[in-house]
N, C-alpha and C. Protein backbone atom coordinates (compact mmCIF):
# COMPACT_ATOMS: atom_id res chain seq x y z
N UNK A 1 -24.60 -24.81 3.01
CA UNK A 1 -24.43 -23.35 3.05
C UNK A 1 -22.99 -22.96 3.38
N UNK A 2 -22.62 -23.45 4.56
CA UNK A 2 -21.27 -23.64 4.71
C UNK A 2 -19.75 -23.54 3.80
N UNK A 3 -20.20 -24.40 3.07
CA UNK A 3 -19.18 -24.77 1.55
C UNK A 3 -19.15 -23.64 0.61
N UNK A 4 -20.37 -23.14 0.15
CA UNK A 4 -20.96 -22.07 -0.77
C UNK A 4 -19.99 -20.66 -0.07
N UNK A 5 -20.26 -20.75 1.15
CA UNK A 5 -19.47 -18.95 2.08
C UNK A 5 -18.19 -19.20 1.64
N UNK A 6 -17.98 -20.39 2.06
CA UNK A 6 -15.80 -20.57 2.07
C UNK A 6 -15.48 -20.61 0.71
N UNK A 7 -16.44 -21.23 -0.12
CA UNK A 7 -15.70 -21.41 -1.87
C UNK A 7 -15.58 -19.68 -2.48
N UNK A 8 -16.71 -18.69 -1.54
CA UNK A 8 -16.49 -17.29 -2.62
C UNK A 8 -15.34 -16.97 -2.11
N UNK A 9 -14.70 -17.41 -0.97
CA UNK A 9 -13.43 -16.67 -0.37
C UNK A 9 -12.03 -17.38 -1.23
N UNK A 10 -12.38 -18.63 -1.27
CA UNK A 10 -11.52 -19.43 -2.42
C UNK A 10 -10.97 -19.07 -3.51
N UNK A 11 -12.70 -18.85 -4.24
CA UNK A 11 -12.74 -18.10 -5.76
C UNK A 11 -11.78 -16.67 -5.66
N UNK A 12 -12.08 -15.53 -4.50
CA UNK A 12 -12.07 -14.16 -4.95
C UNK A 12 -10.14 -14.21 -5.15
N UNK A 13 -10.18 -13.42 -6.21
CA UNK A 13 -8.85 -13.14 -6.20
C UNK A 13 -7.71 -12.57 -5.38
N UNK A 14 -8.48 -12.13 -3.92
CA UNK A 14 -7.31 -11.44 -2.70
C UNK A 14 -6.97 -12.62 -2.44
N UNK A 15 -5.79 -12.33 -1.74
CA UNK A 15 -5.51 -13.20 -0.53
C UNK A 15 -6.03 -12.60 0.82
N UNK A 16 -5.88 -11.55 0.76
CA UNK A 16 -6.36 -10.69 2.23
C UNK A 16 -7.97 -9.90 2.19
N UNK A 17 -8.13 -10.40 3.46
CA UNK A 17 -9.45 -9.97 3.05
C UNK A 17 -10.20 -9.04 4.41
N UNK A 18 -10.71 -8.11 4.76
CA UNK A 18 -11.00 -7.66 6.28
C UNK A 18 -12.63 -8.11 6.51
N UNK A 19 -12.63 -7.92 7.53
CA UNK A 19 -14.61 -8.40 8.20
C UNK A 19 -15.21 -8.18 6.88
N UNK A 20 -15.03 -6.67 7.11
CA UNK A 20 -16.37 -5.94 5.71
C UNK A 20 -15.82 -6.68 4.31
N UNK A 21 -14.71 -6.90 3.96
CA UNK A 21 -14.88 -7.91 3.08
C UNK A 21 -15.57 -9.00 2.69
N UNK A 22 -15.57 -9.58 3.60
CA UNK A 22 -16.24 -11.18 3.86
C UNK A 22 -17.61 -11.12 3.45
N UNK A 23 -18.01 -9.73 4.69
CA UNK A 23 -19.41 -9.78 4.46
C UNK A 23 -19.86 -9.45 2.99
N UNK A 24 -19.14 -8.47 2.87
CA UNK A 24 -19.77 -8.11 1.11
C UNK A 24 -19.86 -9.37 0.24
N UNK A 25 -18.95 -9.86 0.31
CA UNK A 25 -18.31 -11.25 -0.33
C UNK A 25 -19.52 -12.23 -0.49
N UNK A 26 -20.09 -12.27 0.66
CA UNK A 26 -21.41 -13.29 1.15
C UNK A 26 -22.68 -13.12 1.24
N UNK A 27 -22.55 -11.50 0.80
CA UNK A 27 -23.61 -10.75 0.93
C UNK A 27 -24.72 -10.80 2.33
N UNK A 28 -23.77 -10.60 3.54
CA UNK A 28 -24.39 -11.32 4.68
C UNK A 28 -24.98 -9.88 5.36
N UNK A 29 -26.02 -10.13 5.47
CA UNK A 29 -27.13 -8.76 6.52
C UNK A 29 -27.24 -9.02 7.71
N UNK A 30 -26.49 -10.03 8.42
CA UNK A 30 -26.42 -10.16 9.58
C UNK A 30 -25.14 -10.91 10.14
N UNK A 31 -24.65 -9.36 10.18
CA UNK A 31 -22.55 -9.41 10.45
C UNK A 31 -22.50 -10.29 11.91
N UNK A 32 -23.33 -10.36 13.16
CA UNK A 32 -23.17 -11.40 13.85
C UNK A 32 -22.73 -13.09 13.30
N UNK A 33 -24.00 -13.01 12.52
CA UNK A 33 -23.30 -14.68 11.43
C UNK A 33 -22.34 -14.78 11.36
N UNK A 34 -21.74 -13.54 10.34
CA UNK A 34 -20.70 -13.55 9.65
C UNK A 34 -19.53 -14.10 10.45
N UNK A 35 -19.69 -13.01 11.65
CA UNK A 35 -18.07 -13.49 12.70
C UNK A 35 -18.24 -14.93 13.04
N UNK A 36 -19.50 -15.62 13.83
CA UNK A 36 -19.64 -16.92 13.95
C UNK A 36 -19.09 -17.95 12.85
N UNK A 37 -19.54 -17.70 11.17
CA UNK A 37 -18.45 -18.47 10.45
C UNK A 37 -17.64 -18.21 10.16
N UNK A 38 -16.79 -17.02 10.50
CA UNK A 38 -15.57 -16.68 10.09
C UNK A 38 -14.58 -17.43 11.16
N UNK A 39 -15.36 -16.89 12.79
CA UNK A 39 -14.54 -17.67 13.63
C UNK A 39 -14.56 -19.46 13.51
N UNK A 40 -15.12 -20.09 13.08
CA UNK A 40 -15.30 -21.52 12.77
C UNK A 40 -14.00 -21.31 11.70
N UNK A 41 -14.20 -20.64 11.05
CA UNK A 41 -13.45 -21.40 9.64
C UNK A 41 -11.75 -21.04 10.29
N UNK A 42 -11.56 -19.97 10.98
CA UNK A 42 -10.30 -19.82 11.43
C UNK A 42 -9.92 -20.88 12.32
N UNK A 43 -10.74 -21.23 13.38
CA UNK A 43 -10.39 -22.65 14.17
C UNK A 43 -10.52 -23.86 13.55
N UNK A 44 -11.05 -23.91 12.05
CA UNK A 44 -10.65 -25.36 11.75
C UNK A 44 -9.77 -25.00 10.93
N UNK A 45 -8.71 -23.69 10.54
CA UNK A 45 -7.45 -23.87 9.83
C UNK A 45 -8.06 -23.02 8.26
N UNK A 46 -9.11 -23.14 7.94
CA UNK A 46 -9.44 -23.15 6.54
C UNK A 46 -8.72 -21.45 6.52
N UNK A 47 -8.96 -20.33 7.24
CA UNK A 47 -8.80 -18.90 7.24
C UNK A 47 -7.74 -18.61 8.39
N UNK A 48 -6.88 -18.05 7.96
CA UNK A 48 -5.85 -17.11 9.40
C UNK A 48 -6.19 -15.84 9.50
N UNK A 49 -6.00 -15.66 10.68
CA UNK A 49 -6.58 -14.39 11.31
C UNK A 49 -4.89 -13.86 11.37
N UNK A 50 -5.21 -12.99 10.89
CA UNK A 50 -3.34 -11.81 10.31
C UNK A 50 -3.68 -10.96 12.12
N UNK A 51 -4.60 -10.43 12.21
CA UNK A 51 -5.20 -8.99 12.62
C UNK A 51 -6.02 -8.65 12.80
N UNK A 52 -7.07 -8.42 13.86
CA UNK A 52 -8.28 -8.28 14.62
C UNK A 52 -8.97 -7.67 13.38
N UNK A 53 -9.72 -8.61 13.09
CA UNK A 53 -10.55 -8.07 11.68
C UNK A 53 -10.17 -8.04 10.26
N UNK A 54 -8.90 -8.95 10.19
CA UNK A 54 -7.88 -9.28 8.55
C UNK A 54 -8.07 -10.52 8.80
N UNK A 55 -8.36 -11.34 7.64
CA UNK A 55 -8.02 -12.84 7.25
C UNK A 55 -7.21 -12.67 6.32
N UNK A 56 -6.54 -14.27 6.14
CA UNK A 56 -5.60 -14.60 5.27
C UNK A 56 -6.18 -16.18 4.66
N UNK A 57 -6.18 -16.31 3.26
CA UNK A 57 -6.91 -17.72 2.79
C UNK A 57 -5.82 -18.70 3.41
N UNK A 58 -4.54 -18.66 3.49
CA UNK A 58 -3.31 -19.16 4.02
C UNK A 58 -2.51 -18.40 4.01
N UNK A 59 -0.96 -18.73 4.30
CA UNK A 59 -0.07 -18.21 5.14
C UNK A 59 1.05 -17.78 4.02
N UNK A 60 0.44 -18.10 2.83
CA UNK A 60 1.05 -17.35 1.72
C UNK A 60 0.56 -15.93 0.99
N UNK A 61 0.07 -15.34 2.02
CA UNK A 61 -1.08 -13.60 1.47
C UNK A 61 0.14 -12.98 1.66
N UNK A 62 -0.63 -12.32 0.52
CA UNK A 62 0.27 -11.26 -0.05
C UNK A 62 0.49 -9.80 0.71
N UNK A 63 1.90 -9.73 1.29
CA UNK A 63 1.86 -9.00 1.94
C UNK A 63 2.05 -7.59 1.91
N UNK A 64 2.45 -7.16 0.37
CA UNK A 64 1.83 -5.63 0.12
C UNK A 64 0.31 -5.07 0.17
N UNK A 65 -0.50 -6.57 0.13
CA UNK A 65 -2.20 -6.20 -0.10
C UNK A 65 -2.77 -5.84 1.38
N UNK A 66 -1.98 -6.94 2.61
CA UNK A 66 -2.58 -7.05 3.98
C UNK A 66 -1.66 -5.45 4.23
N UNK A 67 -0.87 -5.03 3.80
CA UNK A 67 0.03 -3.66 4.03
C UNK A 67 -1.38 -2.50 3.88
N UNK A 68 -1.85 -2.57 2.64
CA UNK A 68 -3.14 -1.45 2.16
C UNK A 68 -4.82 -1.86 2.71
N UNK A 69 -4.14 -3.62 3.77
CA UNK A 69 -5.85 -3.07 4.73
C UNK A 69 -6.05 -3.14 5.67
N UNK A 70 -4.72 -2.87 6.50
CA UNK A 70 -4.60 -2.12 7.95
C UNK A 70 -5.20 -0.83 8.50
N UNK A 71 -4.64 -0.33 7.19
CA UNK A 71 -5.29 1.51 7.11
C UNK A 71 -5.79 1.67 5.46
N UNK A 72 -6.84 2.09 5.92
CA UNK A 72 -7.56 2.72 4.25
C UNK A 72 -8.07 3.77 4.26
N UNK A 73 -8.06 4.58 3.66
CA UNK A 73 -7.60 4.37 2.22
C UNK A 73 -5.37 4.81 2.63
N UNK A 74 -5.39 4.12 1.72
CA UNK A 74 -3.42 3.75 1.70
C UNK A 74 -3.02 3.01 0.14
N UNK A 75 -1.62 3.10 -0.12
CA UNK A 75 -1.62 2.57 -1.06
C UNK A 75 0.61 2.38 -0.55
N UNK A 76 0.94 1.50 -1.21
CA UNK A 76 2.50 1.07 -1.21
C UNK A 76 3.74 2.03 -1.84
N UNK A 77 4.03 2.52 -1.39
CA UNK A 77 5.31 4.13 -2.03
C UNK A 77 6.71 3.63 -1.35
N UNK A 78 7.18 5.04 -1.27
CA UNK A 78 8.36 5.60 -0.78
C UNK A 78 9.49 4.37 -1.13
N UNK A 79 10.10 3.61 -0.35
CA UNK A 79 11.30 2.67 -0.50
C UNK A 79 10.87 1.51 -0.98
N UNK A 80 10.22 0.91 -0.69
CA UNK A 80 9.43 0.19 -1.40
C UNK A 80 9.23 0.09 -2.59
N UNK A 81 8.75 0.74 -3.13
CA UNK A 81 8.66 1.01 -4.18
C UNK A 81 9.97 1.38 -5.01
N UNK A 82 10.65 2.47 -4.32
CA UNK A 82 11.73 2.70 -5.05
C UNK A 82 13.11 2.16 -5.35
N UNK A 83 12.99 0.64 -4.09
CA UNK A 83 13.95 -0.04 -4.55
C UNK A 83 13.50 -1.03 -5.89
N UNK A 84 12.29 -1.49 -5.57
CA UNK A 84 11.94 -2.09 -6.21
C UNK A 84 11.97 -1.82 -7.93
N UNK A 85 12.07 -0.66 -8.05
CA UNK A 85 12.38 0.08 -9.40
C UNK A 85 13.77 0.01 -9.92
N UNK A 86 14.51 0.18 -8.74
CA UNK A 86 15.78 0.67 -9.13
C UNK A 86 16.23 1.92 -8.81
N UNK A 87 15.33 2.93 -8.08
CA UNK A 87 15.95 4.33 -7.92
C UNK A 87 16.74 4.04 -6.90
N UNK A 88 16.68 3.28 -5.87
CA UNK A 88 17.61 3.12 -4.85
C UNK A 88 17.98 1.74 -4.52
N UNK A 89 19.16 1.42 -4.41
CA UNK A 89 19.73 0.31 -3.74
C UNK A 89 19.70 -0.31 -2.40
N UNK A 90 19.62 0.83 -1.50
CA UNK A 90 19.56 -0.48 -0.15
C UNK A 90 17.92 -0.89 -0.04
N UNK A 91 18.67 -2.18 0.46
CA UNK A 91 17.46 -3.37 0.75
C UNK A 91 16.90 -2.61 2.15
N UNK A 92 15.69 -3.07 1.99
CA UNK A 92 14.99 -2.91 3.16
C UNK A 92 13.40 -3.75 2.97
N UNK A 93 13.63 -5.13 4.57
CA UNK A 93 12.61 -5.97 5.13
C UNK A 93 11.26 -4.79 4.78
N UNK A 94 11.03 -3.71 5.54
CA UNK A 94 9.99 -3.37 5.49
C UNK A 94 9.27 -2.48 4.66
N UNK A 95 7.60 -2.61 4.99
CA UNK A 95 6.99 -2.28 3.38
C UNK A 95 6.91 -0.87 4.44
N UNK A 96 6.91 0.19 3.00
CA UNK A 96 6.47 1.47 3.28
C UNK A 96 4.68 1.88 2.27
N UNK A 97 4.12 2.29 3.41
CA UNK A 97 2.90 2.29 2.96
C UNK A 97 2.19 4.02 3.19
N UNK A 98 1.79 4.73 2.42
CA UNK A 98 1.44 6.28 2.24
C UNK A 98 -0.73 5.66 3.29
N UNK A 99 -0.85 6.71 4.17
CA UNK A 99 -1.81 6.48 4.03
C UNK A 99 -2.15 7.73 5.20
N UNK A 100 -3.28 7.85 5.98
CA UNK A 100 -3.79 8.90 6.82
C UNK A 100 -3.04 8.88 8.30
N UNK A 101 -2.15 8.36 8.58
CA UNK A 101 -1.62 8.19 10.16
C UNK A 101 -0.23 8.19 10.03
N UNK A 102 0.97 8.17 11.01
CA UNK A 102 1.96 7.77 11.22
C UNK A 102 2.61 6.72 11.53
N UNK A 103 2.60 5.56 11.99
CA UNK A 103 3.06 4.27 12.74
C UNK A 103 3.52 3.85 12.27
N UNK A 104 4.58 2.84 12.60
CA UNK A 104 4.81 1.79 12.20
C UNK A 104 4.29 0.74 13.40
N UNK A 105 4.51 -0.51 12.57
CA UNK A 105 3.94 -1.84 13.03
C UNK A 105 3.78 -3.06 12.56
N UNK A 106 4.33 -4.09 13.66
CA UNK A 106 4.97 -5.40 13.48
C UNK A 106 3.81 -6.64 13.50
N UNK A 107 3.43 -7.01 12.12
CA UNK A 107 2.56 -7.77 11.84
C UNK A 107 3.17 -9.36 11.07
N UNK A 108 2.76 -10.50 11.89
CA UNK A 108 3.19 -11.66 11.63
C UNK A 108 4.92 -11.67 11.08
N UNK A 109 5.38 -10.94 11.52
CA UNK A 109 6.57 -10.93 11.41
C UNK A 109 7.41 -9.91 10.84
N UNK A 110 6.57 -8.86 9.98
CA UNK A 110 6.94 -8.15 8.97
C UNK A 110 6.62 -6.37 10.06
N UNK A 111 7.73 -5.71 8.94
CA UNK A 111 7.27 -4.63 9.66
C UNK A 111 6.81 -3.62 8.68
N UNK A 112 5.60 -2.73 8.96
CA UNK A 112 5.21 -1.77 8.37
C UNK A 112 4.99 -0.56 8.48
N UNK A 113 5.59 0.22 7.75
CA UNK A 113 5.74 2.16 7.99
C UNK A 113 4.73 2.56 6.95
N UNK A 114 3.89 3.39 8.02
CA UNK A 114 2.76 4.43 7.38
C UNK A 114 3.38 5.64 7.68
N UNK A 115 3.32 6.01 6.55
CA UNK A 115 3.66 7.82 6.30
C UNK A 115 2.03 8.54 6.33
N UNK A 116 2.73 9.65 6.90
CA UNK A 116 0.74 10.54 6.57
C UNK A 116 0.97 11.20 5.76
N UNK A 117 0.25 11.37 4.99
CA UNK A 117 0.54 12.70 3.98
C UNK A 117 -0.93 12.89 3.96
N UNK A 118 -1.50 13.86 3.59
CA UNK A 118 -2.67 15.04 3.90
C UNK A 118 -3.52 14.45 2.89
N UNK A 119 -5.04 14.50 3.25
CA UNK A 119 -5.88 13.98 2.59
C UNK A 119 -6.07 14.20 0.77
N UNK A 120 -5.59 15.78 0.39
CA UNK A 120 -6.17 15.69 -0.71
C UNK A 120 -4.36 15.12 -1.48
N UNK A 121 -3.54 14.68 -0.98
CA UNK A 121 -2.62 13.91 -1.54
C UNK A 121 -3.02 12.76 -1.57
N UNK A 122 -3.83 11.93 -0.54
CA UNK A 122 -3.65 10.28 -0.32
C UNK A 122 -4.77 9.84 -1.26
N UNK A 123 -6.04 11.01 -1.37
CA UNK A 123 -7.01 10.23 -2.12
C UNK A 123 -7.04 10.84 -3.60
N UNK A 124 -5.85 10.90 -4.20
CA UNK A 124 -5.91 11.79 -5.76
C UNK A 124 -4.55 10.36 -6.15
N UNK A 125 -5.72 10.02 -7.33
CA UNK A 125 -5.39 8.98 -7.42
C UNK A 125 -4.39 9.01 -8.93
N UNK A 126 -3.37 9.82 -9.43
CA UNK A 126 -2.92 10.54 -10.03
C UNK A 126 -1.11 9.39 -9.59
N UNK A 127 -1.09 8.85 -10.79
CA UNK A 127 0.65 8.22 -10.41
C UNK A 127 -0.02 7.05 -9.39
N UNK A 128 -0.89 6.46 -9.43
CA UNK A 128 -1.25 5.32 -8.45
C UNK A 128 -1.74 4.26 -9.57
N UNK A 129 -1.03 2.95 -9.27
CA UNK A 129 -1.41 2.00 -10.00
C UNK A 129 -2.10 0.71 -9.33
N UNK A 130 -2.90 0.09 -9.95
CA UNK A 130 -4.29 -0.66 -9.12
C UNK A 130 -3.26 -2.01 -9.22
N UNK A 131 -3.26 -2.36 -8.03
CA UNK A 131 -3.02 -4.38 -8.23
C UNK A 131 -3.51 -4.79 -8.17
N UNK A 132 -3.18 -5.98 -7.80
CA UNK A 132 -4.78 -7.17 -7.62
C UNK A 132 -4.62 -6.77 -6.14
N UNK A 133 -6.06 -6.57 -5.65
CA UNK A 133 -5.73 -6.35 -4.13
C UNK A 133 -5.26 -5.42 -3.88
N UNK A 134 -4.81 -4.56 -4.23
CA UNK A 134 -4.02 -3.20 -3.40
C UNK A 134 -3.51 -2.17 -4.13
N UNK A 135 -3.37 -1.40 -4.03
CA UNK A 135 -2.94 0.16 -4.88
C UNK A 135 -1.40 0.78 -4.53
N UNK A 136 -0.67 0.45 -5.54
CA UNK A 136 0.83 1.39 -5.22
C UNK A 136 1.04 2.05 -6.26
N UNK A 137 2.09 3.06 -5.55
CA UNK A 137 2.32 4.47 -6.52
C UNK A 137 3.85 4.11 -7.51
N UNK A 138 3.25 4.55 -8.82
CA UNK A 138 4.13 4.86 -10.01
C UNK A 138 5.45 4.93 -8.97
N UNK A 139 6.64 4.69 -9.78
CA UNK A 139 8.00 5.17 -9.89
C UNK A 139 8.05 6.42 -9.06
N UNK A 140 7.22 7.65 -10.32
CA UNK A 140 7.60 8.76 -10.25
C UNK A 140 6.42 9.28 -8.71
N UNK A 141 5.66 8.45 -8.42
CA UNK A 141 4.92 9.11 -7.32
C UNK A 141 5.54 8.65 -6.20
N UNK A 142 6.40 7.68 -6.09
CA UNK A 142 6.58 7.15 -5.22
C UNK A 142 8.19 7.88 -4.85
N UNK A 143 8.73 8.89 -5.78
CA UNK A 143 10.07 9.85 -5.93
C UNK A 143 9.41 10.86 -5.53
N UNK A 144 8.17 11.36 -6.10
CA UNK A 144 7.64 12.41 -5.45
C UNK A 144 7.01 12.24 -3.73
N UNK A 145 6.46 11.32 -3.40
CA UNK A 145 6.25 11.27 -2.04
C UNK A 145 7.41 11.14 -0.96
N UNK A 146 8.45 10.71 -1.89
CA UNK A 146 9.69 10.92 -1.14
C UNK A 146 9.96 12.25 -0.61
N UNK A 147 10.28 12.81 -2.24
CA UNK A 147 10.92 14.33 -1.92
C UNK A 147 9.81 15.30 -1.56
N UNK A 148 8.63 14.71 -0.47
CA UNK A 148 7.59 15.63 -0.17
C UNK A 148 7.55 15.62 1.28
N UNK A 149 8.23 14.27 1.70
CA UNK A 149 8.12 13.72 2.91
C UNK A 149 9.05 13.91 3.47
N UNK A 150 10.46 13.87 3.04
CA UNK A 150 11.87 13.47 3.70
C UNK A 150 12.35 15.39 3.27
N UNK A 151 13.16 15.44 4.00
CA UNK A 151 13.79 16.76 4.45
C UNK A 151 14.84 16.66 3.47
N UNK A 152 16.22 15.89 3.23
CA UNK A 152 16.95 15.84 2.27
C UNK A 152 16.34 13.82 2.35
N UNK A 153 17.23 13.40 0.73
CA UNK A 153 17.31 11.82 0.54
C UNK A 153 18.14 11.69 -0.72
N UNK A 154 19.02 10.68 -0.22
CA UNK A 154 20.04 10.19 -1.11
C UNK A 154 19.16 8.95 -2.32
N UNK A 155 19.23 9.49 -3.59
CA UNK A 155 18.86 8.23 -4.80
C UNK A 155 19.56 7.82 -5.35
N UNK A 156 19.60 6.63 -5.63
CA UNK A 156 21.16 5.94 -6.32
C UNK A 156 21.28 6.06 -7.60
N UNK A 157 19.98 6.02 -8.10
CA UNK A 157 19.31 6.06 -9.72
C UNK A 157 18.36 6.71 -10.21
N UNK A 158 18.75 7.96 -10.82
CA UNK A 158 17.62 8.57 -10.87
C UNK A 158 17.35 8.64 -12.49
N UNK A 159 18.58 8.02 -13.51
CA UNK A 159 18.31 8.06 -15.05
C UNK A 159 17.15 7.46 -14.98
N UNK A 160 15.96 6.53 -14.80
CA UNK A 160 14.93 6.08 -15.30
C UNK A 160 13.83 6.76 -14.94
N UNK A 161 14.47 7.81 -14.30
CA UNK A 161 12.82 8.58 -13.52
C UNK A 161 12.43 9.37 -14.81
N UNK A 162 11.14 9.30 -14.79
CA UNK A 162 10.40 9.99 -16.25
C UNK A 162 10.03 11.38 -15.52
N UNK A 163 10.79 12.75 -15.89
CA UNK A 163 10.61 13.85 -15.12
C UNK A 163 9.30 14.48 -15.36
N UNK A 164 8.93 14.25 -16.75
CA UNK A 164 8.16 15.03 -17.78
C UNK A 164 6.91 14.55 -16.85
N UNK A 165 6.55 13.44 -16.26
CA UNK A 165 5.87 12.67 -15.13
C UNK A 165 5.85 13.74 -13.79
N UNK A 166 6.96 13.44 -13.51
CA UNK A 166 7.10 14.33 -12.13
C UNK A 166 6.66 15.86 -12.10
N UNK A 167 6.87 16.52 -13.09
CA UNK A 167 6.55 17.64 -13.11
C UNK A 167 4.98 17.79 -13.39
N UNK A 168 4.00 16.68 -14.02
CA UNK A 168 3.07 16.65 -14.42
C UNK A 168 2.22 16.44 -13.04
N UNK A 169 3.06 15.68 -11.57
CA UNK A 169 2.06 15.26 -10.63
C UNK A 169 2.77 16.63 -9.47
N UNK A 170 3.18 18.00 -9.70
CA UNK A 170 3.05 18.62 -8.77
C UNK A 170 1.70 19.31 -8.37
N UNK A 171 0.81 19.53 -9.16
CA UNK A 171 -0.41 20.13 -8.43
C UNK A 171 -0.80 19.24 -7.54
N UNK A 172 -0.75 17.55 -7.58
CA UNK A 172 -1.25 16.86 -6.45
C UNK A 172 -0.90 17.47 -4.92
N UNK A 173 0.12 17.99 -4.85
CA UNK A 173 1.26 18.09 -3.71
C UNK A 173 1.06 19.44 -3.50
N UNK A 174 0.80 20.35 -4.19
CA UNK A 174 0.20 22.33 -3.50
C UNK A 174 1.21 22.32 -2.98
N UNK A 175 2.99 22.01 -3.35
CA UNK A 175 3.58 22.98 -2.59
C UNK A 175 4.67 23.48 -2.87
N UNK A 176 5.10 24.71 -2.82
CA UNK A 176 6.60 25.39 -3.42
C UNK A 176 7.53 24.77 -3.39
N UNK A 177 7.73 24.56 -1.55
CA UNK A 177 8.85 23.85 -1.21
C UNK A 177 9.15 22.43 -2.42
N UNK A 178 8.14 21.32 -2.63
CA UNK A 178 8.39 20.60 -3.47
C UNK A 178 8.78 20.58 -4.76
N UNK A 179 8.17 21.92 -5.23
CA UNK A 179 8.12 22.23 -6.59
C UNK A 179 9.82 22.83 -6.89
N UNK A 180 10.53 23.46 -5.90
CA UNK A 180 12.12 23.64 -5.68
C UNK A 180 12.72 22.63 -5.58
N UNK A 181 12.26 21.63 -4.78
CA UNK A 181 12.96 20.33 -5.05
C UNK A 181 13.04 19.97 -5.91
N UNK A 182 11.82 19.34 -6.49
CA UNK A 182 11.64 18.78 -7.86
C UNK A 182 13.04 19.73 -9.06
N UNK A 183 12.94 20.76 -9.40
CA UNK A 183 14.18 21.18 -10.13
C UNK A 183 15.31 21.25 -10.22
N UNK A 184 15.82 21.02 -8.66
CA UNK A 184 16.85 20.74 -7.67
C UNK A 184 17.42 19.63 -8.57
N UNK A 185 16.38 18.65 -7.87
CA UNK A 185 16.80 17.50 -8.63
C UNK A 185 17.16 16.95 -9.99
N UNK A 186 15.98 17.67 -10.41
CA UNK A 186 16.08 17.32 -12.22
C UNK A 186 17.36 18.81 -12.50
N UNK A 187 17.61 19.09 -12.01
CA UNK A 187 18.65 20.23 -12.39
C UNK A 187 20.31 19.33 -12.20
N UNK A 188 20.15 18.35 -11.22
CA UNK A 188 21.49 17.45 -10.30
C UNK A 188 21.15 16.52 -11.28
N UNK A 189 20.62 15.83 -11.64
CA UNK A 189 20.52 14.73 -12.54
C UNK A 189 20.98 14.68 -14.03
N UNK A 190 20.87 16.21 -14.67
CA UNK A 190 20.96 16.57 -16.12
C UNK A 190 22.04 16.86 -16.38
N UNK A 191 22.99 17.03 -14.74
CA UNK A 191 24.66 17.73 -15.13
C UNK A 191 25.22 16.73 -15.44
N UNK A 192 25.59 15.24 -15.44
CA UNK A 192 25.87 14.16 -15.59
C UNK A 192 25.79 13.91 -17.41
């Protein structure tokens, strides 16, 4: 029975996985079990424990996925994302993650920033793209959660931003102030 629990965790395609994962995973109706072999399998090495209630299959999990299951619902934006594109140049160690709270926080080494942004923004799933394991926002959502969040922000690159996009995800956001930005910008971008 043993072998059968650890091989679906093997098989599933996360690397990260939380309690209620497992259990679904095993289809287990009695979550006491569950922790009993979860805690076995972490003390003989097979599972790491990231985070009171996160496993890791090993010490190679992916750490934008363990980023989106700290806090849920959340998904990967702001710098992160936008270096990763190209809209901005400086490097930065830590992941930025959109989700219902504020914090940041230092997990196995890494550090992670939750932005809050208001419920009917975080769960409109509009400019959000599915990974394996975890959900991050488009280019252009991840420019828009910027300029929704930050008061002023410097972009290094803004020729690849698809505006016709941006202008398409302001009803997500209900708000003037953004909707002035947004033209601001695409108004600073077009004089060039």
């Amino acid at each position: 029975m043993e072998y059968t629990d650890f091989s679906t965790i093997l098989r599933a395609k996360n690397s990260v996985f939380t309690f209620k994962d497992i259990v679904l995973l095993w289809k287990e109706s009695v979550p006491a079990l569950a922790k009993r072999r979860i805690h076995h399998y972490v003390k003989t090495g097979k599972l790491q424990a990231i985070r009171r209630g996160i496993y890791a299959k090993d010490e190679n999990y992916n750490r934008l996925e363990l980023a989106t299951k700290i806090y849920t619902p959340s998904y990967v934006s702001l710098e992160t994302i936008l270096r990763k594109e190209g809209v901005i140049f400086q490097h930065y160690e830590t992941i930025f993650v959109i989700t219902y709270l504020s914090r940041e926080i230092v997990v196995d080494g890494q550090t992670y920033v939750y932005k809050k942004l208001k419920d009917t923004i975080l769960s409109n799933p509009a400019g959000l793209i599915k990974k394996e394991g975890y959900m991050e926002a488009s280019k252009e959502r991840a420019f828009m959660d910027a300029l929704y969040l930050y008061k002023s922000y410097h972009f290094d690159n803004l020729r690849s931003i698809n505006w016709k996009t941006c202008f398409a995800l302001l009803p997500v956001y209900e708000s003037k102030t953004l909707e002035k930005k947004l033209h601001e910008y695409y108004e600073n971008a077009h004089k060039h």
